[in-house]
C-alpha atoms as a PDB file:
ATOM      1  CA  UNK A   1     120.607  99.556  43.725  1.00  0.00           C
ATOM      2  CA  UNK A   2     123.463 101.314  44.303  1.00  0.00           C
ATOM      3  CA  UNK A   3     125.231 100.872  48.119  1.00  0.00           C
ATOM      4  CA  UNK A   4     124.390 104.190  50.187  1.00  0.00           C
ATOM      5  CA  UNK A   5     127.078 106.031  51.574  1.00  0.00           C
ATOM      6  CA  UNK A   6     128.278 108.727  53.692  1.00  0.00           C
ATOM      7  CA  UNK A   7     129.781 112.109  52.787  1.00  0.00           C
ATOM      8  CA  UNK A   8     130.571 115.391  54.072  1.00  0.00           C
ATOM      9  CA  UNK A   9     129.803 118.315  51.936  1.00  0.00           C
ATOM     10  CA  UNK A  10     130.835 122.043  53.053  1.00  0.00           C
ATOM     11  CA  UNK A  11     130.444 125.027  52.409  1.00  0.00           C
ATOM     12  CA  UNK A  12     126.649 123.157  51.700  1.00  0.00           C
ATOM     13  CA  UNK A  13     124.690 126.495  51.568  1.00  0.00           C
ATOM     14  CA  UNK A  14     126.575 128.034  48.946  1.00  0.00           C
ATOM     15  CA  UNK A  15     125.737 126.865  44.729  1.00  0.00           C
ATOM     16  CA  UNK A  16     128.277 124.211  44.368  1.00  0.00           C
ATOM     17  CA  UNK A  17     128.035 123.152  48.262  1.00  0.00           C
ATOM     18  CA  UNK A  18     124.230 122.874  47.558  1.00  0.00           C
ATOM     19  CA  UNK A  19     124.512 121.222  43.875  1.00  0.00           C
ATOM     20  CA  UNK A  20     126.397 118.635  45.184  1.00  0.00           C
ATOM     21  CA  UNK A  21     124.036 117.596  47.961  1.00  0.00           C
ATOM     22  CA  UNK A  22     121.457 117.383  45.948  1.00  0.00           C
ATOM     23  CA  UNK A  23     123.268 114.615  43.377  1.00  0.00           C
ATOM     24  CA  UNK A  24     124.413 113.063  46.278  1.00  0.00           C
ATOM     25  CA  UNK A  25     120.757 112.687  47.997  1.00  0.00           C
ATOM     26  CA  UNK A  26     119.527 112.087  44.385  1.00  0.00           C
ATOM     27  CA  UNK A  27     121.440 108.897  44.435  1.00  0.00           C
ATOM     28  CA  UNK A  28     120.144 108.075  47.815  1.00  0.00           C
ATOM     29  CA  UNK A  29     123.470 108.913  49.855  1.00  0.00           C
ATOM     30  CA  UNK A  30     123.419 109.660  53.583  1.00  0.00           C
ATOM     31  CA  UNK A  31     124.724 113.528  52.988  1.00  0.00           C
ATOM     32  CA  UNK A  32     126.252 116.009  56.078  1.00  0.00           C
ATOM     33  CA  UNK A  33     125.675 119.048  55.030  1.00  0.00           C
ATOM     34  CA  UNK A  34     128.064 121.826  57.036  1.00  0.00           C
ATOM     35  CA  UNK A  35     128.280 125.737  56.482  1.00  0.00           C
ATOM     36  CA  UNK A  36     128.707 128.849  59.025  1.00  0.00           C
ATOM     37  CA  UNK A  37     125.438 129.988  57.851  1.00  0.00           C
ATOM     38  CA  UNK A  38     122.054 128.031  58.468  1.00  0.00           C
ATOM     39  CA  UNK A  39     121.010 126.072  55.571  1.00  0.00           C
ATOM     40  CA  UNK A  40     118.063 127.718  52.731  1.00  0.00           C
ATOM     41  CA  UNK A  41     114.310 127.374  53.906  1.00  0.00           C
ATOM     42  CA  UNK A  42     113.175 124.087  52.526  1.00  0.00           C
ATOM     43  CA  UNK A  43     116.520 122.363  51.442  1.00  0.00           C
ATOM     44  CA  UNK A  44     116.703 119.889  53.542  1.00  0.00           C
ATOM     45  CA  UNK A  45     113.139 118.864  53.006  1.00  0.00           C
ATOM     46  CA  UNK A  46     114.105 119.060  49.205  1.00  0.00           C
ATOM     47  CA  UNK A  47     117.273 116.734  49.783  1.00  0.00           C
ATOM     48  CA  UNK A  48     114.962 114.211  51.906  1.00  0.00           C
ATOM     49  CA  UNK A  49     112.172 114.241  48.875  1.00  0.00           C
ATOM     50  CA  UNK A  50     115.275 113.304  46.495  1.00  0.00           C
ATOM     51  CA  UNK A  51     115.906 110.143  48.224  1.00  0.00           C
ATOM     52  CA  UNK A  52     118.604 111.231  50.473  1.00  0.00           C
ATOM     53  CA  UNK A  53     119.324 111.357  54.254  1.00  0.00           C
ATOM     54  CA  UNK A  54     120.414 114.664  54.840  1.00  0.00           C
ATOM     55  CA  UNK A  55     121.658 116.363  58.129  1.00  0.00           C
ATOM     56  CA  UNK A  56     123.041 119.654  58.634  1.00  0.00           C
ATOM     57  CA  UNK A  57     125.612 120.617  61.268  1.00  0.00           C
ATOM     58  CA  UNK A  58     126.940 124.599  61.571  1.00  0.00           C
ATOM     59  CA  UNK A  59     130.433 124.582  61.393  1.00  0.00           C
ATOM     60  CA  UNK A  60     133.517 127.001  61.036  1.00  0.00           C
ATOM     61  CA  UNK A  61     135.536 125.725  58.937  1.00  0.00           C
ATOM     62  CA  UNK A  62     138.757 127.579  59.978  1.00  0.00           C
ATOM     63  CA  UNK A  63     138.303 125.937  63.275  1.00  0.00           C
ATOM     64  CA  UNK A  64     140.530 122.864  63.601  1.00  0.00           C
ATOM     65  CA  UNK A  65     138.431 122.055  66.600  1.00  0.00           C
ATOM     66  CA  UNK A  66     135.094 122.393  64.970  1.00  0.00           C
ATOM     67  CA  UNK A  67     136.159 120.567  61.938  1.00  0.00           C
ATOM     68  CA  UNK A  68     137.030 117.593  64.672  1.00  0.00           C
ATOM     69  CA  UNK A  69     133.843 117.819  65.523  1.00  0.00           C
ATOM     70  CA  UNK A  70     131.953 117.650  62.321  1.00  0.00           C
ATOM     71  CA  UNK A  71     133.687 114.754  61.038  1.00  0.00           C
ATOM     72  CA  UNK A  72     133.037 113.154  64.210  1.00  0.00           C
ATOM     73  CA  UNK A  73     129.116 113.956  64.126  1.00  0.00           C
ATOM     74  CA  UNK A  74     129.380 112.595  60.139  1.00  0.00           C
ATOM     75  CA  UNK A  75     130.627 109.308  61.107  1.00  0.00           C
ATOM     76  CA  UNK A  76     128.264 109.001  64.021  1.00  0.00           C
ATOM     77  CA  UNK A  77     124.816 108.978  61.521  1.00  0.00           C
ATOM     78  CA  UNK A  78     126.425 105.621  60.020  1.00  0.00           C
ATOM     79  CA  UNK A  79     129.473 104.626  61.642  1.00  0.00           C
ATOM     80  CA  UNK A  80     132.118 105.635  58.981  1.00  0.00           C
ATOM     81  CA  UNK A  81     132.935 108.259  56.662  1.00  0.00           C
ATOM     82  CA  UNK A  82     132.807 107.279  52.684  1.00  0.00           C
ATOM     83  CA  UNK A  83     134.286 110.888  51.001  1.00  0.00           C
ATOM     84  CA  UNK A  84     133.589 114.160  51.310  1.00  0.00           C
ATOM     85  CA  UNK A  85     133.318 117.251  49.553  1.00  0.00           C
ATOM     86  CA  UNK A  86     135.510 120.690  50.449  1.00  0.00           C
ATOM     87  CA  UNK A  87     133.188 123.345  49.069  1.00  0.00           C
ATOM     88  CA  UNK A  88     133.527 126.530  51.543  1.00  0.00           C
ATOM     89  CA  UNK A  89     135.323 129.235  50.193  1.00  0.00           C
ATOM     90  CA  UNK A  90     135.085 133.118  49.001  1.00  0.00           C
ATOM     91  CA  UNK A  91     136.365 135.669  46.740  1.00  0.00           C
ATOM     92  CA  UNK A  92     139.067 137.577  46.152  1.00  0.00           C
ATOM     93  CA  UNK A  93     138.653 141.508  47.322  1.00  0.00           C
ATOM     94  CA  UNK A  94     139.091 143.055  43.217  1.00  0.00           C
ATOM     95  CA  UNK A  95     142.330 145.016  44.329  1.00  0.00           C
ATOM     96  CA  UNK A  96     145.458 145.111  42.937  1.00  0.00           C
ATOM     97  CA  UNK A  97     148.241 143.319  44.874  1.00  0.00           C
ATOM     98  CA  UNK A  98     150.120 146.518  46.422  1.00  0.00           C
ATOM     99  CA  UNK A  99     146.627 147.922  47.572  1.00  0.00           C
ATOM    100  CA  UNK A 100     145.548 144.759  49.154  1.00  0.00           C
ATOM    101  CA  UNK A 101     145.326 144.952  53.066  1.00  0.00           C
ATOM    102  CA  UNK A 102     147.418 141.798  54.993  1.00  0.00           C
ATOM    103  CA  UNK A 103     143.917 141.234  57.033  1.00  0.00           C
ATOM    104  CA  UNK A 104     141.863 140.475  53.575  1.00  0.00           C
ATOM    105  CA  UNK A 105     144.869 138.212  52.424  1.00  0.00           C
ATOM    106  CA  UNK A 106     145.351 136.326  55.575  1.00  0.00           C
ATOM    107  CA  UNK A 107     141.551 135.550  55.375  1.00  0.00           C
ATOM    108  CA  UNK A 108     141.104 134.585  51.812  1.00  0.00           C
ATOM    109  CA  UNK A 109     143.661 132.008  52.615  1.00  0.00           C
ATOM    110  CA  UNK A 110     142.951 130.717  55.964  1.00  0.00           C
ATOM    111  CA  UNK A 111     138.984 129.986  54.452  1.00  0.00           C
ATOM    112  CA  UNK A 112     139.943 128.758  51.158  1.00  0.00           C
ATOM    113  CA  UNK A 113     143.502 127.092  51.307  1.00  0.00           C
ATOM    114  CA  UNK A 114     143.689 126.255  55.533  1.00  0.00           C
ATOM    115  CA  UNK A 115     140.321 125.428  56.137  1.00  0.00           C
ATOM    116  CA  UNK A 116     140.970 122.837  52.920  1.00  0.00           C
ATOM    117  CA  UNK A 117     143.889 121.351  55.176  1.00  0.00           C
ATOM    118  CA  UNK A 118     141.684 121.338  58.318  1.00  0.00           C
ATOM    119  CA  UNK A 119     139.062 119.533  56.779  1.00  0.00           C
ATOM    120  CA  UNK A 120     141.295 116.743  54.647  1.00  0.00           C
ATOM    121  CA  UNK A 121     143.514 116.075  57.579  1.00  0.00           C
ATOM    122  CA  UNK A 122     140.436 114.832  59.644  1.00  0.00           C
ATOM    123  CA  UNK A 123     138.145 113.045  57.007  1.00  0.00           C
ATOM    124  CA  UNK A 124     141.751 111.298  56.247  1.00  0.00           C
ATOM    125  CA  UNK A 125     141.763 110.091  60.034  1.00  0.00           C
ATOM    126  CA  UNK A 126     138.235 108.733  59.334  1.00  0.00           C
ATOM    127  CA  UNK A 127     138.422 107.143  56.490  1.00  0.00           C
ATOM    128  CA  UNK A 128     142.052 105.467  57.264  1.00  0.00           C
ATOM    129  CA  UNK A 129     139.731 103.473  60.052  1.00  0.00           C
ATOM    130  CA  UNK A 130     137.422 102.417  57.739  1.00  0.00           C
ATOM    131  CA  UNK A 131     139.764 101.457  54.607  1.00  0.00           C
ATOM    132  CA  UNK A 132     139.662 104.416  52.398  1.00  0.00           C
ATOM    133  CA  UNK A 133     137.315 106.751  50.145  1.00  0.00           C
ATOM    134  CA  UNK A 134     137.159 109.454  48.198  1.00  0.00           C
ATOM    135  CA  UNK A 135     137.811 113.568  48.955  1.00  0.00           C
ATOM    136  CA  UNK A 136     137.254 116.217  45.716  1.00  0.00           C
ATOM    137  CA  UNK A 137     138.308 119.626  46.708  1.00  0.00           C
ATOM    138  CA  UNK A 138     136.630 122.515  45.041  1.00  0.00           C
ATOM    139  CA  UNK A 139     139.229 124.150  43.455  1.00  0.00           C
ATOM    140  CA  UNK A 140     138.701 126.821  40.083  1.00  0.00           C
ATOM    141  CA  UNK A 141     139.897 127.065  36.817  1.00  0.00           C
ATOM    142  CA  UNK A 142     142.102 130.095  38.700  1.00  0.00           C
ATOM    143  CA  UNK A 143     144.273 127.380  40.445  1.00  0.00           C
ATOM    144  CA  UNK A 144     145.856 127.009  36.860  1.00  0.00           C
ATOM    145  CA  UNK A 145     146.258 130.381  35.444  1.00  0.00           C
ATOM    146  CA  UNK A 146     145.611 133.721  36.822  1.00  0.00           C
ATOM    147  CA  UNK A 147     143.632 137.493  36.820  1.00  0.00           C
ATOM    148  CA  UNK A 148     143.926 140.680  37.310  1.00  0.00           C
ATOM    149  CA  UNK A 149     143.083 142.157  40.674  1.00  0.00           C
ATOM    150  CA  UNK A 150     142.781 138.728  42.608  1.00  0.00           C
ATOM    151  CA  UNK A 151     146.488 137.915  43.806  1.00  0.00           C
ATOM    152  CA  UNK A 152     144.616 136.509  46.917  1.00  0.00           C
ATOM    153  CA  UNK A 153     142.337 133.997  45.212  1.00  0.00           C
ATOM    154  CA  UNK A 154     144.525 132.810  42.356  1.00  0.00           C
ATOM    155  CA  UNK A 155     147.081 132.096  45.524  1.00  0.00           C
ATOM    156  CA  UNK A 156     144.992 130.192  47.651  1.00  0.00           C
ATOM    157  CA  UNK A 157     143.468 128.210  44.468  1.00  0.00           C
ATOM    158  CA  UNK A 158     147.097 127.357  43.261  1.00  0.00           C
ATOM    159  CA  UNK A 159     147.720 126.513  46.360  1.00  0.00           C
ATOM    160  CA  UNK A 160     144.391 124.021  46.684  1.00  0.00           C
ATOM    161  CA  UNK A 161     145.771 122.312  43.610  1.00  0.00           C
ATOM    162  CA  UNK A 162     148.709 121.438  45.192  1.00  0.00           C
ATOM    163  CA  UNK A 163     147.305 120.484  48.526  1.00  0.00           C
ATOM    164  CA  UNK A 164     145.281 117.867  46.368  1.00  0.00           C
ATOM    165  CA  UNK A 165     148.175 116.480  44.516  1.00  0.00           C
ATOM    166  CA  UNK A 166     150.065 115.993  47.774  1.00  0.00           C
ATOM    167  CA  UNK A 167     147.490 114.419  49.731  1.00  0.00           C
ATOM    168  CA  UNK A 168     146.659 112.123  46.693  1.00  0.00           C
ATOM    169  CA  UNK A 169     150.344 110.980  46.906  1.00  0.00           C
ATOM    170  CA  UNK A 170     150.207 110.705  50.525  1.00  0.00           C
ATOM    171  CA  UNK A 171     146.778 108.523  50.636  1.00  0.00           C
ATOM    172  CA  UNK A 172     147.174 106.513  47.581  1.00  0.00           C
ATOM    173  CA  UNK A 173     148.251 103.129  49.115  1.00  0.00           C
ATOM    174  CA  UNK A 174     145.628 103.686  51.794  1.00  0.00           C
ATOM    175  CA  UNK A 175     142.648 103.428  49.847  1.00  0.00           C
ATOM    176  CA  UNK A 176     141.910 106.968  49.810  1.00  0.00           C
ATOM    177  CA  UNK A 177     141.965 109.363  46.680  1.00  0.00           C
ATOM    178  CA  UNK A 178     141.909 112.843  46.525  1.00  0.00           C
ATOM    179  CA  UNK A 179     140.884 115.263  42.865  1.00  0.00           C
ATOM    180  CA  UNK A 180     139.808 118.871  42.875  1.00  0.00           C
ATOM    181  CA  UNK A 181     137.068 119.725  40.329  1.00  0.00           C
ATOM    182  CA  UNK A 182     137.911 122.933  38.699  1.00  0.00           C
ATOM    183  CA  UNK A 183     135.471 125.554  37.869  1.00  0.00           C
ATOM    184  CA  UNK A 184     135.221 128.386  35.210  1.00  0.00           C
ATOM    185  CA  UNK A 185     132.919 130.302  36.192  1.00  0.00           C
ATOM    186  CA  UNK A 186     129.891 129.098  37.815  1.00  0.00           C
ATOM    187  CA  UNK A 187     126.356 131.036  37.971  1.00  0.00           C
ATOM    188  CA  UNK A 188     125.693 130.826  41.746  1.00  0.00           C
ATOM    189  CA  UNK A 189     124.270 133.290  43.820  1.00  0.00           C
ATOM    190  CA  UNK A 190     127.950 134.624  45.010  1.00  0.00           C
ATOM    191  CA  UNK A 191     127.591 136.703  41.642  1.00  0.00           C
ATOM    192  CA  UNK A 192     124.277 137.628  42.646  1.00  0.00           C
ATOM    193  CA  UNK A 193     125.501 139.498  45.806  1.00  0.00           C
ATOM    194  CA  UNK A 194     127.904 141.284  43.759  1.00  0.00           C
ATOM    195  CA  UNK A 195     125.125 142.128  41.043  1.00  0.00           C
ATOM    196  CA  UNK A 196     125.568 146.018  42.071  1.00  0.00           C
ATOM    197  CA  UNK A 197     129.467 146.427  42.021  1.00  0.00           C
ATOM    198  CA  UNK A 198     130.884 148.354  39.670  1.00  0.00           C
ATOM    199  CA  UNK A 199     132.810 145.430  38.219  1.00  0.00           C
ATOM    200  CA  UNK A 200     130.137 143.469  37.712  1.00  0.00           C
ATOM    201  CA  UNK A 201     129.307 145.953  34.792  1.00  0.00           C
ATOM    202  CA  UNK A 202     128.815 143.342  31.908  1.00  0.00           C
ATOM    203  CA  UNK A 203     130.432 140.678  34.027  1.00  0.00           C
ATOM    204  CA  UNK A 204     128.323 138.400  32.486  1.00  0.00           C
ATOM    205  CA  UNK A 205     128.920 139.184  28.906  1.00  0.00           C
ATOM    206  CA  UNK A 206     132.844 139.426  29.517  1.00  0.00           C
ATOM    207  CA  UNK A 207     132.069 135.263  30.838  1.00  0.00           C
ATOM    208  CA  UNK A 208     130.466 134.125  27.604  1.00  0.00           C
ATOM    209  CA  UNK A 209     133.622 135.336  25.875  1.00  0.00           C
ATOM    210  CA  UNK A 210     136.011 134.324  28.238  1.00  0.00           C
ATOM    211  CA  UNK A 211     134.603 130.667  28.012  1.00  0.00           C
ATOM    212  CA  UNK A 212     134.549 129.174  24.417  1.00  0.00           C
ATOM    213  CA  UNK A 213     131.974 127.001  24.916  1.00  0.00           C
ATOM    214  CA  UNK A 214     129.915 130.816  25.005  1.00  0.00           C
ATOM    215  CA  UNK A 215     128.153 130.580  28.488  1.00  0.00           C
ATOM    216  CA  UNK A 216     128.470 130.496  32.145  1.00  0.00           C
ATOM    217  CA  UNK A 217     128.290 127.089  34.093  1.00  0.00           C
ATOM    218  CA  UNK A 218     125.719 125.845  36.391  1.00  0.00           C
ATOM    219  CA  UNK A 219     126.118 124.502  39.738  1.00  0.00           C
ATOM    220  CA  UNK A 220     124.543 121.170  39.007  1.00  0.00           C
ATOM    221  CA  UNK A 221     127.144 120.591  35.934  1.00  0.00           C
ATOM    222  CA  UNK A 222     129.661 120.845  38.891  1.00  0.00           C
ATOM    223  CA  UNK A 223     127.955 118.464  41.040  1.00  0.00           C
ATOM    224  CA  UNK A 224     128.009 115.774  38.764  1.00  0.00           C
ATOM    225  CA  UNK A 225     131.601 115.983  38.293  1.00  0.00           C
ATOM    226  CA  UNK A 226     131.798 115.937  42.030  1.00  0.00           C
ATOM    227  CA  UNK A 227     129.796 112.735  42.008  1.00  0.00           C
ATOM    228  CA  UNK A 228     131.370 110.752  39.538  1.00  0.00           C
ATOM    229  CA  UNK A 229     135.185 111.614  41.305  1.00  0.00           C
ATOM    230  CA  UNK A 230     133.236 110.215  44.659  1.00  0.00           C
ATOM    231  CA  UNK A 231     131.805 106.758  43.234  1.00  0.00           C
ATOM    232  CA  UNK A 232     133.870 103.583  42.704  1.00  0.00           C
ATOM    233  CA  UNK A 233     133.393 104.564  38.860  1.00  0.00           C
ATOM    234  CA  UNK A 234     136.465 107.101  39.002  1.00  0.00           C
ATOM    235  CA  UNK A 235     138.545 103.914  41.005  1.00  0.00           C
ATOM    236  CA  UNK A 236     141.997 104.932  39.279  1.00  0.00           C
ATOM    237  CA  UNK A 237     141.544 108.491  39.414  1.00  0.00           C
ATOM    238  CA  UNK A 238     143.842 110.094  41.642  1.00  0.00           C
ATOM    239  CA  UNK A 239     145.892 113.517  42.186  1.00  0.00           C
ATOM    240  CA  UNK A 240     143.557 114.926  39.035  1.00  0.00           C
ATOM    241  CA  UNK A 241     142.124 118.702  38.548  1.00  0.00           C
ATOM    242  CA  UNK A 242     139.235 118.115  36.233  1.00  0.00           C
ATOM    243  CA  UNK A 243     138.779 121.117  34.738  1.00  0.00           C
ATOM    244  CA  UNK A 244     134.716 121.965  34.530  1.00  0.00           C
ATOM    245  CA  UNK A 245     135.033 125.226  32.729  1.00  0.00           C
ATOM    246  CA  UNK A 246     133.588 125.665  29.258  1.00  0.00           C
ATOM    247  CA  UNK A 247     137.392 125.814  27.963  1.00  0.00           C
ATOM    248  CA  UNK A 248     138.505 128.683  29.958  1.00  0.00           C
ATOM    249  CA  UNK A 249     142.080 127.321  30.305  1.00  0.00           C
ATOM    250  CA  UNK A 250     141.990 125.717  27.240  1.00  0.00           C
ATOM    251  CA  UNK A 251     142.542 129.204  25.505  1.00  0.00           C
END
C-alpha cells in the first residue's frame, strides 16, 4: 500500500487544480485543496469517496500572508508538507501588446508568475524541516513558444519555466525537486466561460489542428503527469518541463 502523503494543490477549483486532487485522493493522499473561490457542490465528498482526505482552505494566492497561512494549515492536518501543486492562474486579455492596459498586465503576472513565487518560497520552508519533496508548477506549452494577442500570458508562462529551473537548482541538494507540467491546450471549463467570445469562433477546431495528435487534452491526462512528477517514481527528475500537449511544440 502505498505511504499517504500530504500535498497542497491550488488553484483546486479550476480543471487541472481539480484533476489533480482527484489522482491524488485516488491514491489515498491527504490533499489541501486552496482557491479564492469556494470549492464545486459535491467535490469534496467525491475526493473523500476516492479514498482521499481532502480539506479545503480559501486562499489568495497573491497574498504572501495568506499563502503563510495555507501552508501552515497544510502541515497542521499531518505534521509536514510532502509536495504540492501550483495550479492558480488565468488568461491572457486577447489584445495586442500596444493595446494592452498596464493594470491587465500587472495582474496576469502577479496571479500567474508572483503568486508561483509566493507559494514555492513557503512550501520550500516546509518541506526543508521535514527533509524534502516534490513541487510541479503548472506551467503551458506557451512557456516555450508564443501567440498572437497574449504578450501577457506567454510572459508570465516563460517566466514560470524559469522560476522552476531556478528553484530546482536551488533545492536540489535539499531533497526537494521542482518540474512544471506543460499543457497544450486543455478542455476545462475556462474555455467554457469564454464559449460566447468572438474568438472562440471555431476555437475548438483551430485546437485539433494546432495539436498533431488531432484533439484537445483533458484535465485528468494532466493530473497524472502531475502525480507521477510528485511520487518517489520521478526520484531523478529535476528542473524538467514535461510537455503534456498533443505535440503542440513539437511542430
Amino acid at each position: 500500500m502505498t505511504e499517504s502523503k500530504t500535498y497542497i494543490v491550488t488553484g483546486a477549483c479550476g480543471g487541472i487544480g481539480s484533476a489533480a486532487a482527484r489522482v491524488l485522493c485516488a491514491a489515498g493522499h491527504n490533499v489541501v485543496l486552496s482557491d479564492i473561490a469556494p470549492p464545486q457542490e459535491g467535490l469534496l465528498d467525491e475526493l473523500h469517496a476516492l479514498g482521499g482526505s481532502p480539506h479545503f482552505i480559501s486562499c489568495d494566492i497573491t497574498s504572501d500572508r495568506q499563502v503563510q497561512d495555507l501552508v501552515a494549515a497544510a502541515v497542521k492536518t499531518s505534521g509536514r508538507l510532502d509536495g504540492a501543486v501550483n495550479s492558480a492562474g488565468i488568461e491572457q486579455a486577447m489584445k495586442p501588446l500596444a493595446d494592452l492596459e498596464l493594470e491587465t498586465w500587472e495582474r496576469v503576472i502577479r496571479v500567474n508568475l508572483t503568486s508561483v513565487f509566493l507559494c514555492m518560497k513557503h512550501e520550500i520552508r516546509a518541506m526543508l524541516e521535514t527533509g524534502g519533496g516534490s513541487i510541479v508548477n503548472i506551467g503551458s506549452a506557451i512557456g516555450a513558444v508564443a501567440i498572437e494577442n497574449g504578450c501577457e500570458y506567454v510572459a508570465s508562462k516563460h517566466g514560470l519555466s524559469g522560476l522552476t529551473k531556478a528553484g530546482a537548482l536551488d533545492y536540489a541538494k535539499a531533497g526537494i525537486r521542482v518540474n512544471a507540467v506543460m499543457p497544450g491546450v486543455i478542455k476545462t471549463p475556462m474555455h467554457e466561460r469564454h464559449a460566447d467570445a468572438p474568438w472562440m469562433k471555431d476555437f475548438e477546431t483551430l485546437m485539433h489542428t494546432r495539436h498533431p495528435i488531432g484533439r484537445m487534452g483533458m484535465p485528468g491526462e494532466v493530473g497524472e503527469a502531475v502525480k507521477w512528477l510528485l511520487s518517489d517514481a520521478s526520484s531523478f527528475v529535476t528542473g524538467s518541463l514535461m510537455f503534456v500537449d498533443g505535440g503542440y511544440t513539437a511542430v
